[in-house]
N, C-alpha and C. Protein backbone atom coordinates (compact mmCIF):
# COMPACT_ATOMS: atom_id res chain seq x y z
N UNK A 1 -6.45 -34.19 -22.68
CA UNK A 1 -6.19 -35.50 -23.28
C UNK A 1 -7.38 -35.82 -24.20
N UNK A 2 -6.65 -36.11 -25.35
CA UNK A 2 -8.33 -36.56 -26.80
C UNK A 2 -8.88 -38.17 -26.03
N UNK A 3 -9.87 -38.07 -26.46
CA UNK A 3 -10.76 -39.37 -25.89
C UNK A 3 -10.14 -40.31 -26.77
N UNK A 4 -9.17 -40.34 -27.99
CA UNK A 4 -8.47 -41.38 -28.04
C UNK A 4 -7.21 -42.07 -27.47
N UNK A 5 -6.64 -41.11 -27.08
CA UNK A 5 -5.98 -41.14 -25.94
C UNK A 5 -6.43 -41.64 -24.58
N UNK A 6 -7.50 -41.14 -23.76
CA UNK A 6 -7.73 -41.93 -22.82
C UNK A 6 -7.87 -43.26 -22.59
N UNK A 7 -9.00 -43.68 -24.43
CA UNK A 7 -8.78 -44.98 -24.55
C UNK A 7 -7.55 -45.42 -24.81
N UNK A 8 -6.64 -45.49 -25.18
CA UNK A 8 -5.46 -45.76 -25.13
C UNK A 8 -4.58 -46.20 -23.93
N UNK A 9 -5.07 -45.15 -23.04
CA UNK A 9 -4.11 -45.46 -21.92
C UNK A 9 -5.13 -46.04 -20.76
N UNK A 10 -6.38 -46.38 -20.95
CA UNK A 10 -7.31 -47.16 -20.09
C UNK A 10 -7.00 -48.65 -20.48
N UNK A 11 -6.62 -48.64 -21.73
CA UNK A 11 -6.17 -50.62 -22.32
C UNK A 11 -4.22 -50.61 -22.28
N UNK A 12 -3.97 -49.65 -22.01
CA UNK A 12 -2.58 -50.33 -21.58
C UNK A 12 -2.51 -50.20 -19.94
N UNK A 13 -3.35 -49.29 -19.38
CA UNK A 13 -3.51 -50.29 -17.88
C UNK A 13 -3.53 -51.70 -17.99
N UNK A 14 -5.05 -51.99 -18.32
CA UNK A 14 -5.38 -53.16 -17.98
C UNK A 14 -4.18 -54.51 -18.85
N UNK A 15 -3.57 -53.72 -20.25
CA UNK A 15 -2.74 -54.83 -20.88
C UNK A 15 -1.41 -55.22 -19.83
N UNK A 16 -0.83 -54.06 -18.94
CA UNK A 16 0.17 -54.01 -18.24
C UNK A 16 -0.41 -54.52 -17.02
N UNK A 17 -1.76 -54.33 -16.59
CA UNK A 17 -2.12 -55.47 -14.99
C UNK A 17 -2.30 -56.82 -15.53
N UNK A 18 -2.11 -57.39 -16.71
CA UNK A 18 -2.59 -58.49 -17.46
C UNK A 18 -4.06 -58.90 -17.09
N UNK A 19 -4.79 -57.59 -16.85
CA UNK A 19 -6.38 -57.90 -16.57
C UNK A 19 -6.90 -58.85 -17.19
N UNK A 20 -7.78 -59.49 -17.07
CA UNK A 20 -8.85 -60.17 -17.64
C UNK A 20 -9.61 -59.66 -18.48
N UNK A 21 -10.10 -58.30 -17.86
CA UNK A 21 -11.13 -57.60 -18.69
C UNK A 21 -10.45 -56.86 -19.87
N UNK A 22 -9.11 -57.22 -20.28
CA UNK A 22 -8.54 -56.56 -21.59
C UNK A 22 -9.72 -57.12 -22.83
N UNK A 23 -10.01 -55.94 -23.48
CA UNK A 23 -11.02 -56.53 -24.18
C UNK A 23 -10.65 -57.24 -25.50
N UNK A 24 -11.57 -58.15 -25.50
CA UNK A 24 -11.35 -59.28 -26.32
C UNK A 24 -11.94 -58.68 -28.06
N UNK A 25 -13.32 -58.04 -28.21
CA UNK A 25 -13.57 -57.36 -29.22
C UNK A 25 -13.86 -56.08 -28.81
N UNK A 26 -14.20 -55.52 -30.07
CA UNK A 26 -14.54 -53.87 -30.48
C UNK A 26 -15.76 -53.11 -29.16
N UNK A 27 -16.85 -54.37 -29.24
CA UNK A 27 -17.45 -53.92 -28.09
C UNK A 27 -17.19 -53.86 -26.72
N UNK A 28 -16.31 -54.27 -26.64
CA UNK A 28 -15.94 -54.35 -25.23
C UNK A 28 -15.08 -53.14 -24.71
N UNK A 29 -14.74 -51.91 -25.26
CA UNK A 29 -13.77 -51.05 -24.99
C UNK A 29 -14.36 -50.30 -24.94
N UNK A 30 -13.70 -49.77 -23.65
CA UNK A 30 -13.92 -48.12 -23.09
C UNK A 30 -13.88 -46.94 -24.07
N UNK A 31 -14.63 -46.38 -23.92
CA UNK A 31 -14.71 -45.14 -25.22
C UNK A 31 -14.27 -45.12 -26.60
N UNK A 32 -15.56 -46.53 -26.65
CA UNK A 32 -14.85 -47.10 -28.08
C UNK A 32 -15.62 -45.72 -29.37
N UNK A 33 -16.08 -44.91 -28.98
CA UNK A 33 -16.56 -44.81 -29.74
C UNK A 33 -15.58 -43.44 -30.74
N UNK A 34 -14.03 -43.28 -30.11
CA UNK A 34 -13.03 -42.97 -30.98
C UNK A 34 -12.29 -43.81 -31.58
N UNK A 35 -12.86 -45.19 -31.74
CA UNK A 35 -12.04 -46.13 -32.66
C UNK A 35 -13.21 -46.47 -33.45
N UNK A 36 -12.66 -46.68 -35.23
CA UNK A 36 -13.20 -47.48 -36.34
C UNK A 36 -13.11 -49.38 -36.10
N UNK A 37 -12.08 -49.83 -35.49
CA UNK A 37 -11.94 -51.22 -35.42
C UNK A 37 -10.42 -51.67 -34.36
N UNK A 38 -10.79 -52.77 -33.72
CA UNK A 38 -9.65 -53.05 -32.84
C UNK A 38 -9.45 -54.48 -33.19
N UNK A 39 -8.32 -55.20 -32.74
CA UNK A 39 -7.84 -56.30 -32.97
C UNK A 39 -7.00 -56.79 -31.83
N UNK A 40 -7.33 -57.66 -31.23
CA UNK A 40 -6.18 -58.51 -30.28
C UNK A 40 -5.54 -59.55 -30.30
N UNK A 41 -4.66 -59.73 -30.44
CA UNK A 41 -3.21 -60.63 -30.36
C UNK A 41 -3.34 -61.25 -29.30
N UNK A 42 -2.96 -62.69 -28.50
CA UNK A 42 -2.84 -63.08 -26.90
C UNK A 42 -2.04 -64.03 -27.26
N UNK A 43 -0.94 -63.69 -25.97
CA UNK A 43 0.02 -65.42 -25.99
C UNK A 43 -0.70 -66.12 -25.87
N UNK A 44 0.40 -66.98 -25.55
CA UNK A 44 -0.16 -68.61 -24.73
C UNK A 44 -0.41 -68.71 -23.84
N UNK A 45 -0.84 -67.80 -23.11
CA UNK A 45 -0.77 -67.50 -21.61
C UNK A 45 -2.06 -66.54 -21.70
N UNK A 46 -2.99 -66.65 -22.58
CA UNK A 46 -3.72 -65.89 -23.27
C UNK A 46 -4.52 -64.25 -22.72
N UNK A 47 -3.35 -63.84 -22.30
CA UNK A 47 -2.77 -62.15 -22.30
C UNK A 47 -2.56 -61.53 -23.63
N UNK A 48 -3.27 -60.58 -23.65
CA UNK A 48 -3.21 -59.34 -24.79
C UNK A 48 -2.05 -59.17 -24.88
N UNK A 49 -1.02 -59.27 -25.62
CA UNK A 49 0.26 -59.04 -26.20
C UNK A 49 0.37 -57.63 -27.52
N UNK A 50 -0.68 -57.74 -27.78
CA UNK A 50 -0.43 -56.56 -29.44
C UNK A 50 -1.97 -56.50 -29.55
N UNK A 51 -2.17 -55.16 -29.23
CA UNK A 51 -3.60 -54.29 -29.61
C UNK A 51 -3.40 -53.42 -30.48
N UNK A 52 -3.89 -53.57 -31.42
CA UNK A 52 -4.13 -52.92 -33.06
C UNK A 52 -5.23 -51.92 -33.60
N UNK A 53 -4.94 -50.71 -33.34
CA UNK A 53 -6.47 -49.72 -33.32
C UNK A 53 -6.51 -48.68 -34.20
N UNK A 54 -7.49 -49.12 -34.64
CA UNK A 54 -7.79 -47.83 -35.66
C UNK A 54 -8.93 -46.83 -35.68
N UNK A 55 -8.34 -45.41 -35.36
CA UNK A 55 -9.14 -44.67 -34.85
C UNK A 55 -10.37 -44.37 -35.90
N UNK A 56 -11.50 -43.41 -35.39
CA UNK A 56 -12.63 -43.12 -35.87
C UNK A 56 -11.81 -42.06 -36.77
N UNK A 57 -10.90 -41.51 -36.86
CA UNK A 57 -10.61 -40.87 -37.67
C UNK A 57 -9.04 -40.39 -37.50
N UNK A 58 -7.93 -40.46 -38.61
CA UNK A 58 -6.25 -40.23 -38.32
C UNK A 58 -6.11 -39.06 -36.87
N UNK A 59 -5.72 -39.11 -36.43
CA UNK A 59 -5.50 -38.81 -35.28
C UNK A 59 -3.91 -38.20 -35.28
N UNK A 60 -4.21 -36.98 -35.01
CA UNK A 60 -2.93 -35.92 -35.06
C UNK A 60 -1.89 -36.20 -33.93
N UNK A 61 -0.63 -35.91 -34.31
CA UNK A 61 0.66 -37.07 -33.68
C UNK A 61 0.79 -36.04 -31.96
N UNK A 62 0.18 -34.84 -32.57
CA UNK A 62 0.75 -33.67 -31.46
C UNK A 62 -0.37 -34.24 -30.16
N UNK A 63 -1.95 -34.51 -30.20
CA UNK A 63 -2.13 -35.20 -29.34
C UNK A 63 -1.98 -36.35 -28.45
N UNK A 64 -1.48 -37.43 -29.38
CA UNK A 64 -1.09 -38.35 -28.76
C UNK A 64 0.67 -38.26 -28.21
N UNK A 65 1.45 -37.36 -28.80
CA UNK A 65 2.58 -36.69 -27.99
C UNK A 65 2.60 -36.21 -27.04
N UNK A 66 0.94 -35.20 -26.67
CA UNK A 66 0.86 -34.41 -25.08
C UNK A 66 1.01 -35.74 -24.40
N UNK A 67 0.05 -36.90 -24.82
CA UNK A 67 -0.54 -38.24 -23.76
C UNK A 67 0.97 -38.84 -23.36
N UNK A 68 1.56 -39.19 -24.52
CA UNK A 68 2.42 -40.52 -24.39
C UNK A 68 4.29 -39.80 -24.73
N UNK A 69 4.16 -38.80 -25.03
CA UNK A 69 5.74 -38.22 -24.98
C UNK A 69 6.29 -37.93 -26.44
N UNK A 70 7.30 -37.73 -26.93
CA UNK A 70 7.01 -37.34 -27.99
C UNK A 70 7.58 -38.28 -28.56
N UNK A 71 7.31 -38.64 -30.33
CA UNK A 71 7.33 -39.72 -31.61
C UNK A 71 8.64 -39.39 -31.86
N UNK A 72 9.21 -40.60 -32.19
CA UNK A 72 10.19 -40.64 -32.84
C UNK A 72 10.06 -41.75 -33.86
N UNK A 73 9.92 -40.99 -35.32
CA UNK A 73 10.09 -41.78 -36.46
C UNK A 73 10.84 -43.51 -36.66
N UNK A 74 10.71 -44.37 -37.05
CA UNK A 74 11.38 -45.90 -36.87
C UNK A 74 12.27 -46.00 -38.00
N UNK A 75 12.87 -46.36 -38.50
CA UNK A 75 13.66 -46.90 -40.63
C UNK A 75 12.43 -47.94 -40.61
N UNK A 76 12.17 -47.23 -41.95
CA UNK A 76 11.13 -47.67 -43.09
C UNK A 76 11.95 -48.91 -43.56
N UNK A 77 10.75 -49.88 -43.66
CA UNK A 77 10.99 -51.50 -43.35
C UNK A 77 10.89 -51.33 -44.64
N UNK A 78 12.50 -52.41 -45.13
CA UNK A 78 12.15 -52.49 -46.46
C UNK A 78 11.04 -53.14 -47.84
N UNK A 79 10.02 -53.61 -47.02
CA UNK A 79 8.75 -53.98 -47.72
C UNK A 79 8.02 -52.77 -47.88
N UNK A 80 8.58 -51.57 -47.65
CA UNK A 80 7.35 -50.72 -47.90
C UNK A 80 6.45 -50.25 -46.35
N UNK A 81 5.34 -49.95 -46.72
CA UNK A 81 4.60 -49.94 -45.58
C UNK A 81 4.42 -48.42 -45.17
N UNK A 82 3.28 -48.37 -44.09
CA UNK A 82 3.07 -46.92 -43.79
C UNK A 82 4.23 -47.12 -42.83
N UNK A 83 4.83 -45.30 -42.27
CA UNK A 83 5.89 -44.83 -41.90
C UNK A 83 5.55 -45.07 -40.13
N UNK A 84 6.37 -45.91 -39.61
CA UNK A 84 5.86 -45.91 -37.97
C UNK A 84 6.74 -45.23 -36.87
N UNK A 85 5.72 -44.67 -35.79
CA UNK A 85 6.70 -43.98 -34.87
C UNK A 85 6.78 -44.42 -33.37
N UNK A 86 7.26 -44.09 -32.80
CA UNK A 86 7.59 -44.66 -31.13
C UNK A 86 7.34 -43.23 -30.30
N UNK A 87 6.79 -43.99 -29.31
CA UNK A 87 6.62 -43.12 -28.47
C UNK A 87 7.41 -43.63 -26.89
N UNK A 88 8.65 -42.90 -27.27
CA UNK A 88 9.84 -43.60 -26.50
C UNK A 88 8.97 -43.52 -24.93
N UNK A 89 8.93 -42.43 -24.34
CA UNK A 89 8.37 -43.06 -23.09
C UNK A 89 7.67 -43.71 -22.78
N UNK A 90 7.25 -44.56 -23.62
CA UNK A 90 6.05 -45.47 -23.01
C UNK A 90 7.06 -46.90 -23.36
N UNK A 91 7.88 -46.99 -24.01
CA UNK A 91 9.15 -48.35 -23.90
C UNK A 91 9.64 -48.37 -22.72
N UNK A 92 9.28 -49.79 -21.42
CA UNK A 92 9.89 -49.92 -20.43
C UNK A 92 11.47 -49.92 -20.64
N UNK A 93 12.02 -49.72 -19.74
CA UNK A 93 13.35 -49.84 -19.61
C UNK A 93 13.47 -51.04 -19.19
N UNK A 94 15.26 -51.68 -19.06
CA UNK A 94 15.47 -52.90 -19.03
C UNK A 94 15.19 -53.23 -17.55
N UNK A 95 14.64 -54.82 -17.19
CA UNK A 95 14.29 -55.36 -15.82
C UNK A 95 12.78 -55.03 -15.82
N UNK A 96 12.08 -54.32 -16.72
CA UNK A 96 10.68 -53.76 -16.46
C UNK A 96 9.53 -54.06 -17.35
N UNK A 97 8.72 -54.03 -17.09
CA UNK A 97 7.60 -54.85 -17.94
C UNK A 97 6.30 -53.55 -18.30
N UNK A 98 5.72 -53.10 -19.48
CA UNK A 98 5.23 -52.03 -20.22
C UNK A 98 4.65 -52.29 -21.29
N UNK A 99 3.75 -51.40 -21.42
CA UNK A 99 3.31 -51.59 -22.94
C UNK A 99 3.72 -50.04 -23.84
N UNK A 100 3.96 -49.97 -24.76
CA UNK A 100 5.05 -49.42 -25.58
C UNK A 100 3.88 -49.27 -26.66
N UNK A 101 3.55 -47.81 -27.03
CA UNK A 101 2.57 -47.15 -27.91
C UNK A 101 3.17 -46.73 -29.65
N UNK A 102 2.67 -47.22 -30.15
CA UNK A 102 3.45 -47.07 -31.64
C UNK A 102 2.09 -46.39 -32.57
N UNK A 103 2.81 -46.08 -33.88
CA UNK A 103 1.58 -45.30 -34.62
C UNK A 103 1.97 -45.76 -36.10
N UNK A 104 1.18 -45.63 -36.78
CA UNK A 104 1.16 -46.28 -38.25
C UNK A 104 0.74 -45.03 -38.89
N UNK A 105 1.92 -43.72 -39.59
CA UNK A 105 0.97 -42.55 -40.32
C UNK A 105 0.20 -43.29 -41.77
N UNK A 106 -0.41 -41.70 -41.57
CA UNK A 106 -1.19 -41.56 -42.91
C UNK A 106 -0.22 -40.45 -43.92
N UNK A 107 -0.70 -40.57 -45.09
CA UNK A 107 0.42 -39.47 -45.85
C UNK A 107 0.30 -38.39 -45.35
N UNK A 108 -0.90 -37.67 -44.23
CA UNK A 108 -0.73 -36.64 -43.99
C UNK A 108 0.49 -36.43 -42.39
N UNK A 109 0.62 -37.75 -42.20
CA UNK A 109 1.90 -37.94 -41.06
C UNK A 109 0.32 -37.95 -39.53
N UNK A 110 -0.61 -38.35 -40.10
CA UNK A 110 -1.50 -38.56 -38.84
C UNK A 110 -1.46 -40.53 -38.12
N UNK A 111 -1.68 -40.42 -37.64
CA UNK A 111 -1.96 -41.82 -36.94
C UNK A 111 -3.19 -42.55 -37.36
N UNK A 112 -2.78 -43.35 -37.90
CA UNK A 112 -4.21 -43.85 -39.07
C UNK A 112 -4.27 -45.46 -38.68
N UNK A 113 -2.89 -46.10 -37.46
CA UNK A 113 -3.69 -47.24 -36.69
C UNK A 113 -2.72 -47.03 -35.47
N UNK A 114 -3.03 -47.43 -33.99
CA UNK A 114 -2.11 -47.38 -33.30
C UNK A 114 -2.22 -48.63 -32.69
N UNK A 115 -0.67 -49.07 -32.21
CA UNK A 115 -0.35 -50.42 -31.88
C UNK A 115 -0.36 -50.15 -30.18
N UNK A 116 -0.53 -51.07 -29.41
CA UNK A 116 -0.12 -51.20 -28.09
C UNK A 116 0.39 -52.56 -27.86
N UNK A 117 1.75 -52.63 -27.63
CA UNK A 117 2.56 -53.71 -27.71
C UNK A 117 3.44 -53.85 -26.13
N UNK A 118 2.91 -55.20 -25.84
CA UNK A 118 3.45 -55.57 -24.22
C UNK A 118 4.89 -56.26 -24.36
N UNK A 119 5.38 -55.74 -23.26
CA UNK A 119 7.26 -55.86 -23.85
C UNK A 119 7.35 -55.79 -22.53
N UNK A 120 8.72 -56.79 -22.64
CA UNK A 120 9.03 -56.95 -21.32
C UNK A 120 11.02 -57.20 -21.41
N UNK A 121 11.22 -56.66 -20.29
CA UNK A 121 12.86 -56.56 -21.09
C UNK A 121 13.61 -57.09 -19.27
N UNK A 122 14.04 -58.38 -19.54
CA UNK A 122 14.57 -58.85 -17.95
C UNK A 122 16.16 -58.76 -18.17
């Protein structure tokens, strides 16, 4: 597993225990030192909802496929935009509550920001 990956799946623990210690900035994350910049989103309930990361460098889809299962491409939003993919196993199923790993390529089809988005489907 790439150390961006671990970080990855060390903050969707804590986004899916609705920890406290979900980190609030850049310094605060576990092996931050495979990310360029992070960003957090929180409801109203002020839980990390949408973590926004951009690695220390595009990050090849085949590693984060061993971690999280394999990408499946999204339809290109008609504003344009980089091309995004899903990483279906990490979307809870319905009645279940998850955080759901997405990727933003680069033209070379690398992962150039990745989303961690808390979803909950009753």
């Amino acid at each position: 597993m790439t150390a961006l990956a671990k970080t990855l799946e060390a903050l969707r623990e804590s986004i899916t225990a609705d920890s406290p210690d979900t980190p609030a900035d850049f310094d605060a994350v576990p092996g931050r030192g495979a990310l360029a910049a992070l960003h957090v989103t929180r409801d109203q309930a002020g839980r990390a909802s949408l973590v926004v990361l951009t690695p220390a460098r595009p990050a090849a889809l085949a590693g984060l496929s061993a971690a999280f299962g394999a990408a499946t491409q999204l339809p290109r939003r008609p504003s344009g935009g980089a091309p995004t993919v899903l990483f279906r196993a990490t979307l809870p199923a319905d009645g279940e509550r998850g955080v759901t790993v997405l990727a933003e390529l680069d033209e070379r089809g690398r992962a150039a920001r990745v989303l961690l988005r808390r979803d909950e489907f009753s």
